[in-house]
Protein backbone atom coordinates (compact mmCIF):
# COMPACT_ATOMS: atom_id res chain seq x y z
CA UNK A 1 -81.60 -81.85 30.66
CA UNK A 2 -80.62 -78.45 30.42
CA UNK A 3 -77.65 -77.19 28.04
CA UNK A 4 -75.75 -74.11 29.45
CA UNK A 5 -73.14 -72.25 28.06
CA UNK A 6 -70.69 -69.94 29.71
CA UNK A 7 -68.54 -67.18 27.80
CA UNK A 8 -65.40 -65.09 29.22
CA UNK A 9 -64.89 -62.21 28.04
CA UNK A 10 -61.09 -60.63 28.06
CA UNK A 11 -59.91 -57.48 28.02
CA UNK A 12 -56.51 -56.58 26.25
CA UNK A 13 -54.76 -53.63 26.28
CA UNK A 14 -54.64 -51.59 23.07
CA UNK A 15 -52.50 -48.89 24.22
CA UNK A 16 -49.80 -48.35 21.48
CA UNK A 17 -46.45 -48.17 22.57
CA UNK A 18 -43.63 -46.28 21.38
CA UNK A 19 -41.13 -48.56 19.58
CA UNK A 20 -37.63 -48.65 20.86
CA UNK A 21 -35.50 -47.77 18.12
CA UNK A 22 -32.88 -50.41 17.30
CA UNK A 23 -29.26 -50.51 17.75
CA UNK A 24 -26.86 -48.48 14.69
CA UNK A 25 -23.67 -49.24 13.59
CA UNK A 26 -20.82 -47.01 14.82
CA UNK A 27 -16.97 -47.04 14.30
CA UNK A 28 -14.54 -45.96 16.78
CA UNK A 29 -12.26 -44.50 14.71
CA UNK A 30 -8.76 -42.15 15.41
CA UNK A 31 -8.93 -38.58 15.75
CA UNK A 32 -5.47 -38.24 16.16
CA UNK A 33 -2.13 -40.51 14.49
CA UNK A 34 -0.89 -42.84 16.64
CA UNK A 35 2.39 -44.89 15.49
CA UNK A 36 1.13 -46.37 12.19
CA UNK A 37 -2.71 -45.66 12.90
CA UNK A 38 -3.62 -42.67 10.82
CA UNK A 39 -5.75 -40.31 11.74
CA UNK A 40 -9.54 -41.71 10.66
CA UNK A 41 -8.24 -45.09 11.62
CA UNK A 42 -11.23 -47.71 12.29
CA UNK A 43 -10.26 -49.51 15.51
CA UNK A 44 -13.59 -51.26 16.03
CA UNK A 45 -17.23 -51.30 14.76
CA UNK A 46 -19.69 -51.25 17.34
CA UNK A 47 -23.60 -51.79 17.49
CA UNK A 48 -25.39 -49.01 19.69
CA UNK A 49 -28.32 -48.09 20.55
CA UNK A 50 -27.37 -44.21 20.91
CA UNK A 51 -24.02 -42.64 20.30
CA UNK A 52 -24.46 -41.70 23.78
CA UNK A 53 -24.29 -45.00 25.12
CA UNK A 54 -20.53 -45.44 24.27
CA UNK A 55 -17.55 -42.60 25.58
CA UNK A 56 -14.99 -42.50 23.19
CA UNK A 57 -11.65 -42.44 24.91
CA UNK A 58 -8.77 -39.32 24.22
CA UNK A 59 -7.98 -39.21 20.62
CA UNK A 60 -10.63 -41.37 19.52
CA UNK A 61 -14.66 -40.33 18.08
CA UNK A 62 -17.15 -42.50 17.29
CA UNK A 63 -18.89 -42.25 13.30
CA UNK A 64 -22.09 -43.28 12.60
CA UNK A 65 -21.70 -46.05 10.27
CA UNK A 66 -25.20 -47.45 8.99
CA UNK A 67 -24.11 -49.35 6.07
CA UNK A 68 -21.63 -50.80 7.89
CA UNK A 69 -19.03 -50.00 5.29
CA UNK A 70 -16.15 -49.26 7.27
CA UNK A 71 -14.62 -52.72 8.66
CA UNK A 72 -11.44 -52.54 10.82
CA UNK A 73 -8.37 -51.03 9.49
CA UNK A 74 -9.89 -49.19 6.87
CA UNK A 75 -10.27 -45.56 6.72
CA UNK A 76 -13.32 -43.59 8.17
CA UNK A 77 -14.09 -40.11 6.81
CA UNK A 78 -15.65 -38.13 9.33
CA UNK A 79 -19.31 -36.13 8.99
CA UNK A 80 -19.11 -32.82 9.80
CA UNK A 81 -21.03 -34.24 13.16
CA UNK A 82 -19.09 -36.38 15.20
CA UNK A 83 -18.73 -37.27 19.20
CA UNK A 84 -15.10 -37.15 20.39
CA UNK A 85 -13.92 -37.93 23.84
CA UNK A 86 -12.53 -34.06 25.60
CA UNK A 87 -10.53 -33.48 28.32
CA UNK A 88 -11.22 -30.23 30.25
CA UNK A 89 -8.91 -28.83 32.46
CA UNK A 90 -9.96 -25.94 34.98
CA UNK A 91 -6.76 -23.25 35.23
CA UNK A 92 -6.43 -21.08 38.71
């Protein structure tokens, strides 16, 4: 009797890929007093993967936040970077 043996061989791919970076923290915060809301006002926190992916609306920016130590209603001191929503009006 004969014994035979049979292998398979298979290939994986070992291509590295980039890593997608993961979401940061972000307030939307007040740029501008509104009733009681001072301005630097934390509305919300929000987890994103770019500030980019997010449009502030008028009188509002959005802060990075990594730490997370800004929870709603407290105060957020702005970077001198920041995204804030603009309104742009064209004059004739």
């Amino acid at each position: 009797m004969t014994n035979t043996t049979s292998s398979t061989t298979t290939a994986t791919d070992q291509t590295a890929t980039p890593a997608t970076p993961g979401p940061q923290n972000y307030v939307l915060y007040r740029t501008t007093q509104l009733g009681w809301q001072q301005v630097g006002y934390v509305i919300m926190a929000i987890s994103l993967s770019s500030a980019n992916d997010f449009t502030p609306p008028a009188g509002m920016a959005l802060g990075l936040d990594a730490a997370g130590a800004y929870p709603t209603g407290s105060i957020y001191t702005p970077a001198t970077t920041q995204t804030t929503a603009t309104t742009t009006t064209s004059g004739s």
